[in-house]
PDB file of N, CA and C in Angstrom:
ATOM      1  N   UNK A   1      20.342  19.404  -5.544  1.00  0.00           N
ATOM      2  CA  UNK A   1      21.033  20.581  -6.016  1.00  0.00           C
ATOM      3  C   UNK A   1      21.560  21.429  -4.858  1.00  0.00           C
ATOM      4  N   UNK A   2      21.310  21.509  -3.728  1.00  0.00           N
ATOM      5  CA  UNK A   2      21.477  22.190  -2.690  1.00  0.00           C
ATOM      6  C   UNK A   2      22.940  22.212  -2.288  1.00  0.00           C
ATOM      7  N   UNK A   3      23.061  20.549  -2.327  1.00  0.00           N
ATOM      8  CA  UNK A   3      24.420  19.783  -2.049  1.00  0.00           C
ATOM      9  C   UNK A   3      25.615  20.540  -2.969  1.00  0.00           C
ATOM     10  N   UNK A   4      25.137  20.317  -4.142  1.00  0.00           N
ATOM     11  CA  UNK A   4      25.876  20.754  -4.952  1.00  0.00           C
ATOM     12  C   UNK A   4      26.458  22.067  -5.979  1.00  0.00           C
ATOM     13  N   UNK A   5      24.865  22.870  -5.633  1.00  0.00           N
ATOM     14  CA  UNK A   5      25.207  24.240  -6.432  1.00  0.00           C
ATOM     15  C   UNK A   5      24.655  24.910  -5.601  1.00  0.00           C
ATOM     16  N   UNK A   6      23.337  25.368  -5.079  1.00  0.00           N
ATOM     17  CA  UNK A   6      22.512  26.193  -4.072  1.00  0.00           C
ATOM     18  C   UNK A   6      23.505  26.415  -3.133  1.00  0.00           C
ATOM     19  N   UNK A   7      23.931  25.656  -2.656  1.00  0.00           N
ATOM     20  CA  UNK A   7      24.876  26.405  -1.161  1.00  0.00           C
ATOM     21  C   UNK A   7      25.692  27.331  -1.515  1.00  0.00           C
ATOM     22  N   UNK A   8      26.270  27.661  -2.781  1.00  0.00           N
ATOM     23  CA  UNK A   8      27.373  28.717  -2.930  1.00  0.00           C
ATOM     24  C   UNK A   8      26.425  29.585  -4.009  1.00  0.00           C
ATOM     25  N   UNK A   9      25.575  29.321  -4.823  1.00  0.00           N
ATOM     26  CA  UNK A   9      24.496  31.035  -5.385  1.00  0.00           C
ATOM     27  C   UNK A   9      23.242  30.953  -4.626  1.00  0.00           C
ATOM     28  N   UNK A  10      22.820  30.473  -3.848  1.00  0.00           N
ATOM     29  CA  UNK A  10      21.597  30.789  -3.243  1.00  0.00           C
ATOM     30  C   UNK A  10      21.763  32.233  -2.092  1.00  0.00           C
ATOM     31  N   UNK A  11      22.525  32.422  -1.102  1.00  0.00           N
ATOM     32  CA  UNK A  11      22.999  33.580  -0.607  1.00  0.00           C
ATOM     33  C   UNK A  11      23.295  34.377  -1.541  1.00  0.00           C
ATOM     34  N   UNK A  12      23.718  34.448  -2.637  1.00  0.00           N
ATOM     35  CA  UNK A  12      24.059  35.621  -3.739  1.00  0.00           C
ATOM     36  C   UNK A  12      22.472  36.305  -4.440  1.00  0.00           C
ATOM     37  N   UNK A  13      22.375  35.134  -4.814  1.00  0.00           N
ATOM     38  CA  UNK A  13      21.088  35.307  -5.795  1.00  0.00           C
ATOM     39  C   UNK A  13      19.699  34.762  -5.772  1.00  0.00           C
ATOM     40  N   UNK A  14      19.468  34.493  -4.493  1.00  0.00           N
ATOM     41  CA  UNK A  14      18.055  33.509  -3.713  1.00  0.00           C
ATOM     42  C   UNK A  14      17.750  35.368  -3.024  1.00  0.00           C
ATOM     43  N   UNK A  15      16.638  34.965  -1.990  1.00  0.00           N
ATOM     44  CA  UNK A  15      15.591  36.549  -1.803  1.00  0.00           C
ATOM     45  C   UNK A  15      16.190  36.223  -0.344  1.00  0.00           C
ATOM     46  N   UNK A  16      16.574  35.539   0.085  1.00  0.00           N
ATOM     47  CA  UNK A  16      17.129  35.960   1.824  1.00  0.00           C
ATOM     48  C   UNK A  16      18.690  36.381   1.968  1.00  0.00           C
ATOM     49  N   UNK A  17      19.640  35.469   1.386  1.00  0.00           N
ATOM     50  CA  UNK A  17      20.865  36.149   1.620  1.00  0.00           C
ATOM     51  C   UNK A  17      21.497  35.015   2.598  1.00  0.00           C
ATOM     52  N   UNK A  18      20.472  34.057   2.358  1.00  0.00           N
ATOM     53  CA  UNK A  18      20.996  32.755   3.150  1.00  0.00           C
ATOM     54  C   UNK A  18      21.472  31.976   2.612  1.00  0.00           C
ATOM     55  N   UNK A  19      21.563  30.555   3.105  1.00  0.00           N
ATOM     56  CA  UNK A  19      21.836  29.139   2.996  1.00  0.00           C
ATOM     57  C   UNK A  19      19.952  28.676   2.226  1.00  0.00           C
ATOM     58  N   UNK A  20      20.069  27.586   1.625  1.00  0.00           N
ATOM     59  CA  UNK A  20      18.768  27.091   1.227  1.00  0.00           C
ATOM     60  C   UNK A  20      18.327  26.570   2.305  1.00  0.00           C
ATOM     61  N   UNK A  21      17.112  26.690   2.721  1.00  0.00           N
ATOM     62  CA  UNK A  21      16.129  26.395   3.874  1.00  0.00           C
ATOM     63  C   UNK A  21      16.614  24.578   4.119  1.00  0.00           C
ATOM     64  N   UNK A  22      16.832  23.508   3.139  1.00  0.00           N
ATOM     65  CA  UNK A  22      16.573  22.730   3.438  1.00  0.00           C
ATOM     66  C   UNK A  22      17.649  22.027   3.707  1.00  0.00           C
ATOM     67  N   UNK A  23      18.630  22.888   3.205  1.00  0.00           N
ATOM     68  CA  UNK A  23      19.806  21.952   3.412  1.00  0.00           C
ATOM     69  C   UNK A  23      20.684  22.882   5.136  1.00  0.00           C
ATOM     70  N   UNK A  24      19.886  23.807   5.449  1.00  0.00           N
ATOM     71  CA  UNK A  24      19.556  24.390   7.255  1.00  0.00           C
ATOM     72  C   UNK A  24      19.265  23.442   7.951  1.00  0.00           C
ATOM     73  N   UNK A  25      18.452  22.862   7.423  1.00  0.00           N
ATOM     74  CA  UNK A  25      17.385  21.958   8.361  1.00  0.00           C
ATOM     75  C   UNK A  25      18.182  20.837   8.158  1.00  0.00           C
ATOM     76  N   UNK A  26      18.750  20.517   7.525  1.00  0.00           N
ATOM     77  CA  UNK A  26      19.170  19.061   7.373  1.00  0.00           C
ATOM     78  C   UNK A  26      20.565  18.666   8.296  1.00  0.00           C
ATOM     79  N   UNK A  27      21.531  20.071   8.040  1.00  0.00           N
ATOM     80  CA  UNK A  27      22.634  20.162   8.719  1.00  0.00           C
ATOM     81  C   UNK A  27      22.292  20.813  10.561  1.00  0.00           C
ATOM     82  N   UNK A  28      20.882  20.970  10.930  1.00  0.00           N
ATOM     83  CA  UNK A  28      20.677  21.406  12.535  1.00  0.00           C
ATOM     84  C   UNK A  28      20.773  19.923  12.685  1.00  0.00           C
ATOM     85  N   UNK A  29      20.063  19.169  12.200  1.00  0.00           N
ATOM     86  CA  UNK A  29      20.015  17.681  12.473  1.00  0.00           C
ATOM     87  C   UNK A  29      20.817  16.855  12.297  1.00  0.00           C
ATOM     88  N   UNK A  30      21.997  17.170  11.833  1.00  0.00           N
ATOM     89  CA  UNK A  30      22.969  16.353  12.171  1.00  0.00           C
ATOM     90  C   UNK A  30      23.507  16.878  12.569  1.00  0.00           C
ATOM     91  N   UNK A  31      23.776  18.478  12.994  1.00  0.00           N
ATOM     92  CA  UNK A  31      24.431  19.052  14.905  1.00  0.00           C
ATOM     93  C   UNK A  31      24.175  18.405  15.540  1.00  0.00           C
ATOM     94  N   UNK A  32      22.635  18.305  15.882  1.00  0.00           N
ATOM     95  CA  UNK A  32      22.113  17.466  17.183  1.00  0.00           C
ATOM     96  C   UNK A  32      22.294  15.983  17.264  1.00  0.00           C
ATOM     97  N   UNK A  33      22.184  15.336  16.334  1.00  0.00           N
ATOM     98  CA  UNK A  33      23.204  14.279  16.051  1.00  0.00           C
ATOM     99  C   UNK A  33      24.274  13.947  16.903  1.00  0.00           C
ATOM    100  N   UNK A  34      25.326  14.526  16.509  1.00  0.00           N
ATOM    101  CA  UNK A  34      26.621  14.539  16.241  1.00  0.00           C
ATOM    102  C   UNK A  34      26.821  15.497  17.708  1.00  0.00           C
ATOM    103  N   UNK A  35      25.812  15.834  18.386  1.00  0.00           N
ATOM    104  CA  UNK A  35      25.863  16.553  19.859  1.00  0.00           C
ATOM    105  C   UNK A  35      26.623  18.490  19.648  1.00  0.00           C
ATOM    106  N   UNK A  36      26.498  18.725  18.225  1.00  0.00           N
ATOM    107  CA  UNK A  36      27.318  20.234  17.935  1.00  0.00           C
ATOM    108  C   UNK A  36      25.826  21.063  18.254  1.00  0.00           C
ATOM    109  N   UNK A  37      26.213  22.327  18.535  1.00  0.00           N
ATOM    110  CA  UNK A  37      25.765  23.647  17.867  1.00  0.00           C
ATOM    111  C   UNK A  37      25.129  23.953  16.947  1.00  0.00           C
ATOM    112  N   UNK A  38      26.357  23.717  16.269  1.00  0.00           N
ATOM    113  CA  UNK A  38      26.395  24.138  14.733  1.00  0.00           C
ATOM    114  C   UNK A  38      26.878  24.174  14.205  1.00  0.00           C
ATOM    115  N   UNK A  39      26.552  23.306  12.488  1.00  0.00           N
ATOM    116  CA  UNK A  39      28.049  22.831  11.504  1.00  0.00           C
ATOM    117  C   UNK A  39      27.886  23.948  10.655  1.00  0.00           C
ATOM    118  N   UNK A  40      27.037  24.337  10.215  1.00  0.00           N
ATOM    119  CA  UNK A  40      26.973  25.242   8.917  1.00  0.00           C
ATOM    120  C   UNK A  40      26.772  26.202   9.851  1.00  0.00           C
ATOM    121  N   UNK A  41      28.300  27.350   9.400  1.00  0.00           N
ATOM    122  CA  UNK A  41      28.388  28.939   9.706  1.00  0.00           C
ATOM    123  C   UNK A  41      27.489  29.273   9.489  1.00  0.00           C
ATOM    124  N   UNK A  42      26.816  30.317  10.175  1.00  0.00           N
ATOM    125  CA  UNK A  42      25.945  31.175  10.104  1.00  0.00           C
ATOM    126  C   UNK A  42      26.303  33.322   9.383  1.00  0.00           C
ATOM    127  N   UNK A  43      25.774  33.497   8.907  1.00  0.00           N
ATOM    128  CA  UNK A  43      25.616  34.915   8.256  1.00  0.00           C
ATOM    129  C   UNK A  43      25.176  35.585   9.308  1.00  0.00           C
ATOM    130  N   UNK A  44      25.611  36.723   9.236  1.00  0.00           N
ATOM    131  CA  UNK A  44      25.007  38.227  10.680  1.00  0.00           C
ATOM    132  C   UNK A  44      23.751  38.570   9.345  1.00  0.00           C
ATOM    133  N   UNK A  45      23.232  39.626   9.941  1.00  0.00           N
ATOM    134  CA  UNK A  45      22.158  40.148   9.787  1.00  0.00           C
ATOM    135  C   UNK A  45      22.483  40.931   8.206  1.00  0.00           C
ATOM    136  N   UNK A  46      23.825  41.682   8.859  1.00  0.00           N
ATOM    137  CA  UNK A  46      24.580  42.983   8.052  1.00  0.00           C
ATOM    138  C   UNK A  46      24.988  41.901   6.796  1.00  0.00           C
ATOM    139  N   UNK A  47      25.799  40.398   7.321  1.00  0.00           N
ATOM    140  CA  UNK A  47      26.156  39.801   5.837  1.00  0.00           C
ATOM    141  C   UNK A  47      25.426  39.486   4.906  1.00  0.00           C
ATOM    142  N   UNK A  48      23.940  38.869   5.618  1.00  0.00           N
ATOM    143  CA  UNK A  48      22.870  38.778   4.599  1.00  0.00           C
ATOM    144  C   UNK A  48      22.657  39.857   3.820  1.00  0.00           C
ATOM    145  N   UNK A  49      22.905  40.779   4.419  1.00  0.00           N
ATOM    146  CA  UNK A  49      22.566  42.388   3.104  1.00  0.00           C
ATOM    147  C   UNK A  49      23.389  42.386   2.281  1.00  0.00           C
ATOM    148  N   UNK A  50      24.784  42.608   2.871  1.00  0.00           N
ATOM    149  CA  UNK A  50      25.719  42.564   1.685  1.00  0.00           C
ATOM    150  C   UNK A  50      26.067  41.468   0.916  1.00  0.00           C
ATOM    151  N   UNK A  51      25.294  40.255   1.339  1.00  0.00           N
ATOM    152  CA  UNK A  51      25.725  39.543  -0.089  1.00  0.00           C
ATOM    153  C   UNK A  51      24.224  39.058  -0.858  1.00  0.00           C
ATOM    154  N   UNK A  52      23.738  39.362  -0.492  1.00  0.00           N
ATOM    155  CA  UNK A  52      22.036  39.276  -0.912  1.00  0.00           C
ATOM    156  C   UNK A  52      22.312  40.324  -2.576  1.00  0.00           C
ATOM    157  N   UNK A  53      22.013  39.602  -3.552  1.00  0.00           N
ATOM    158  CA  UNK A  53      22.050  40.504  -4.743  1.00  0.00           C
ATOM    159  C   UNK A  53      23.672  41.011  -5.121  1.00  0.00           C
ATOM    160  N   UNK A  54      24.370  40.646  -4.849  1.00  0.00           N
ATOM    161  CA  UNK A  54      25.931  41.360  -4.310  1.00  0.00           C
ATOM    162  C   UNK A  54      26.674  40.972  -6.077  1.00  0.00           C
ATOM    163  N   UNK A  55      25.947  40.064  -7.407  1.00  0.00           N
ATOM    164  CA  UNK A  55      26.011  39.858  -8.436  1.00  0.00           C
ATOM    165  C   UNK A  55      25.444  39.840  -8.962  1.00  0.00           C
ATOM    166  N   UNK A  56      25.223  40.524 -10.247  1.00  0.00           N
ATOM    167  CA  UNK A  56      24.126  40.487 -11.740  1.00  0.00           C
ATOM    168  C   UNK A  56      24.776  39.354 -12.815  1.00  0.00           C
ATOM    169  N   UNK A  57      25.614  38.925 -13.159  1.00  0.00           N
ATOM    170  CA  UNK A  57      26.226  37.663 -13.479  1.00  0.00           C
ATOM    171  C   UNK A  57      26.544  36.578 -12.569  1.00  0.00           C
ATOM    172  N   UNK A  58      26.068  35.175 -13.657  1.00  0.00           N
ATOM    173  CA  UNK A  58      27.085  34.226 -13.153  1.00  0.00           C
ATOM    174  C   UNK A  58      26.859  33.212 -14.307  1.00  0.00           C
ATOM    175  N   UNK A  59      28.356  32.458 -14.081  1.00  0.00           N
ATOM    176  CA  UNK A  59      28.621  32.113 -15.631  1.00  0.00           C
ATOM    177  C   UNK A  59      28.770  30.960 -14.978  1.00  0.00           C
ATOM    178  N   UNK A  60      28.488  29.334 -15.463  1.00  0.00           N
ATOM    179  CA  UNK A  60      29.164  28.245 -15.253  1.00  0.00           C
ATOM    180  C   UNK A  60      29.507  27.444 -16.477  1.00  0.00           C
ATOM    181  N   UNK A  61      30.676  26.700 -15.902  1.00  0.00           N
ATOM    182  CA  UNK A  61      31.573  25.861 -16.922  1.00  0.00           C
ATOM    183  C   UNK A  61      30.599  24.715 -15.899  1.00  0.00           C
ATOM    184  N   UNK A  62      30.394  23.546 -17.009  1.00  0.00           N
ATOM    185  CA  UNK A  62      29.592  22.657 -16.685  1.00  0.00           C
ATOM    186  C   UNK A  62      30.125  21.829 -17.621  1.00  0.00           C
ATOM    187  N   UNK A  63      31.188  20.784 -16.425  1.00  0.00           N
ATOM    188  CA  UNK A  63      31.699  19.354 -17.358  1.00  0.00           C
ATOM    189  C   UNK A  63      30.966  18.067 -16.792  1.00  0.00           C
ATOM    190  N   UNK A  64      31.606  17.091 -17.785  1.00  0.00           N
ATOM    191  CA  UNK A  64      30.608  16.058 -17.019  1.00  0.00           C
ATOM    192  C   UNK A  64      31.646  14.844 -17.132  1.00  0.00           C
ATOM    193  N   UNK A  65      32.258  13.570 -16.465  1.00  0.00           N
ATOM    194  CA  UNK A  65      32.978  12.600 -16.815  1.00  0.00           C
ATOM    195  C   UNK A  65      32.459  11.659 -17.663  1.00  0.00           C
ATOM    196  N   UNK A  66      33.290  11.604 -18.455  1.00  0.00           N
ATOM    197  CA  UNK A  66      32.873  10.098 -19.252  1.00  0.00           C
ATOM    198  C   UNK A  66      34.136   9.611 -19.961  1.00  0.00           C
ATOM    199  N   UNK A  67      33.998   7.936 -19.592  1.00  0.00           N
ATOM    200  CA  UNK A  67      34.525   6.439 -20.061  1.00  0.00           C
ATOM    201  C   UNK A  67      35.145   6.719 -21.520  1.00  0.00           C
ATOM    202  N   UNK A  68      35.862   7.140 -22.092  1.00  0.00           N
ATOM    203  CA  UNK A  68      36.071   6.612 -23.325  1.00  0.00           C
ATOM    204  C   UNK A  68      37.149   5.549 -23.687  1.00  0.00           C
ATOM    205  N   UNK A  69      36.509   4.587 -24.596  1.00  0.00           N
ATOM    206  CA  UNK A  69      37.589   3.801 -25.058  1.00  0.00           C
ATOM    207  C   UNK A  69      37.580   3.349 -26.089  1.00  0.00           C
ATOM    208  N   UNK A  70      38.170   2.294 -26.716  1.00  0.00           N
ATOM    209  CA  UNK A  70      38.041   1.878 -28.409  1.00  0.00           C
ATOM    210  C   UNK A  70      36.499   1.264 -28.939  1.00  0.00           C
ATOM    211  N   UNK A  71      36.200   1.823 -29.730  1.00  0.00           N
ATOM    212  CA  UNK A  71      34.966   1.459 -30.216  1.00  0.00           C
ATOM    213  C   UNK A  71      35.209   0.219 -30.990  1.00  0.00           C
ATOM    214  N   UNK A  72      34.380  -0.651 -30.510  1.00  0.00           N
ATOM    215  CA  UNK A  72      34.368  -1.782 -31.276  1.00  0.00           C
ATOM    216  C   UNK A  72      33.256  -2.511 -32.180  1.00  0.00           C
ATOM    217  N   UNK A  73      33.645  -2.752 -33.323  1.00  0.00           N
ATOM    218  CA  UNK A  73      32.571  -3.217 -34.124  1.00  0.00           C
ATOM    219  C   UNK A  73      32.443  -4.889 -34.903  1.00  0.00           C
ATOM    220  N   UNK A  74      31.118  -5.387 -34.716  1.00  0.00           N
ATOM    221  CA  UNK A  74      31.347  -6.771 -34.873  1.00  0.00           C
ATOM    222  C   UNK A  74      31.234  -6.818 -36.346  1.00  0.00           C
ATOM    223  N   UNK A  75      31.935  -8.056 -36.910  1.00  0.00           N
ATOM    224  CA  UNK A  75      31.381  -7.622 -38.378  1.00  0.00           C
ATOM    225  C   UNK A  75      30.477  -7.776 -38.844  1.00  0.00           C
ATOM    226  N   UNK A  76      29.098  -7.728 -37.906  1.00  0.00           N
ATOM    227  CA  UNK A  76      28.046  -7.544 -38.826  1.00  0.00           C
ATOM    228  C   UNK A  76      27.174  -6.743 -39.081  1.00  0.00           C
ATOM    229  N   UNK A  77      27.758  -5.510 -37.991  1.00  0.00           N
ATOM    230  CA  UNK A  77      28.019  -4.044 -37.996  1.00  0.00           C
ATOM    231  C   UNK A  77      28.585  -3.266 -39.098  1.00  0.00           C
ATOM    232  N   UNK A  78      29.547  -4.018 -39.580  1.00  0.00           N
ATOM    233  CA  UNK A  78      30.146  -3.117 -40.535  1.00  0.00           C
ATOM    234  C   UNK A  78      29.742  -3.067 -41.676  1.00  0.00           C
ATOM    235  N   UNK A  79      29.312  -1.752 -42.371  1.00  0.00           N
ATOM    236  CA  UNK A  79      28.973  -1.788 -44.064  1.00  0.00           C
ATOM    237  C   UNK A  79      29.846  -1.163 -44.826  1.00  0.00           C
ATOM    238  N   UNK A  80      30.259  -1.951 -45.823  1.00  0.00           N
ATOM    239  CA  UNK A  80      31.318  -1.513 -46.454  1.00  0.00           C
ATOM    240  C   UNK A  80      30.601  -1.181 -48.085  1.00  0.00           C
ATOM    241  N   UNK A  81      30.616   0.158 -48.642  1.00  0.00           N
ATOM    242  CA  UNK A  81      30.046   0.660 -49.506  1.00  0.00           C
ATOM    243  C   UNK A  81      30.993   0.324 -50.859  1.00  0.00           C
TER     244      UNK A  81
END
């Protein structure tokens, strides 16, 4: 979930005003890796405040993909009343 939803409401609505602890740790290690710094921006002190709590809502649209195609039935599936 980190990957996918935590990184953008966890700074809003998590108790630090950060990034999720684990997906920190995961991206220092592939800086050092990859010989960087640092991939994931970092927050000042002052941004953690102001975005710490910074919303009392949040709404998500939650779709999901799926396959559709002709349903097929054998005839010994079919009951005909």
């Amino acid at each position: 979930m980190d990957w996918n939803f935590h990184w953008t409401i966890h700074p809003i609505f998590g108790t630090t005003g950060d990034y999720p602890v684990g997906m920190k740790m995961r991206l220092k290690e592939l800086a050092k890796y990859e010989g960087e710094s640092e991939i994931l921006p970092t927050f000042t002190f002052e941004e953690k405040l102001e975005i710490k709590g910074s919303a009392d809502f949040m709404g998500v649209n939650y779709y999901r993909t799926q396959e559709v195609g002709p349903r097929t039935l054998s005839p010994s599936t079919v009951q005909i009343s």
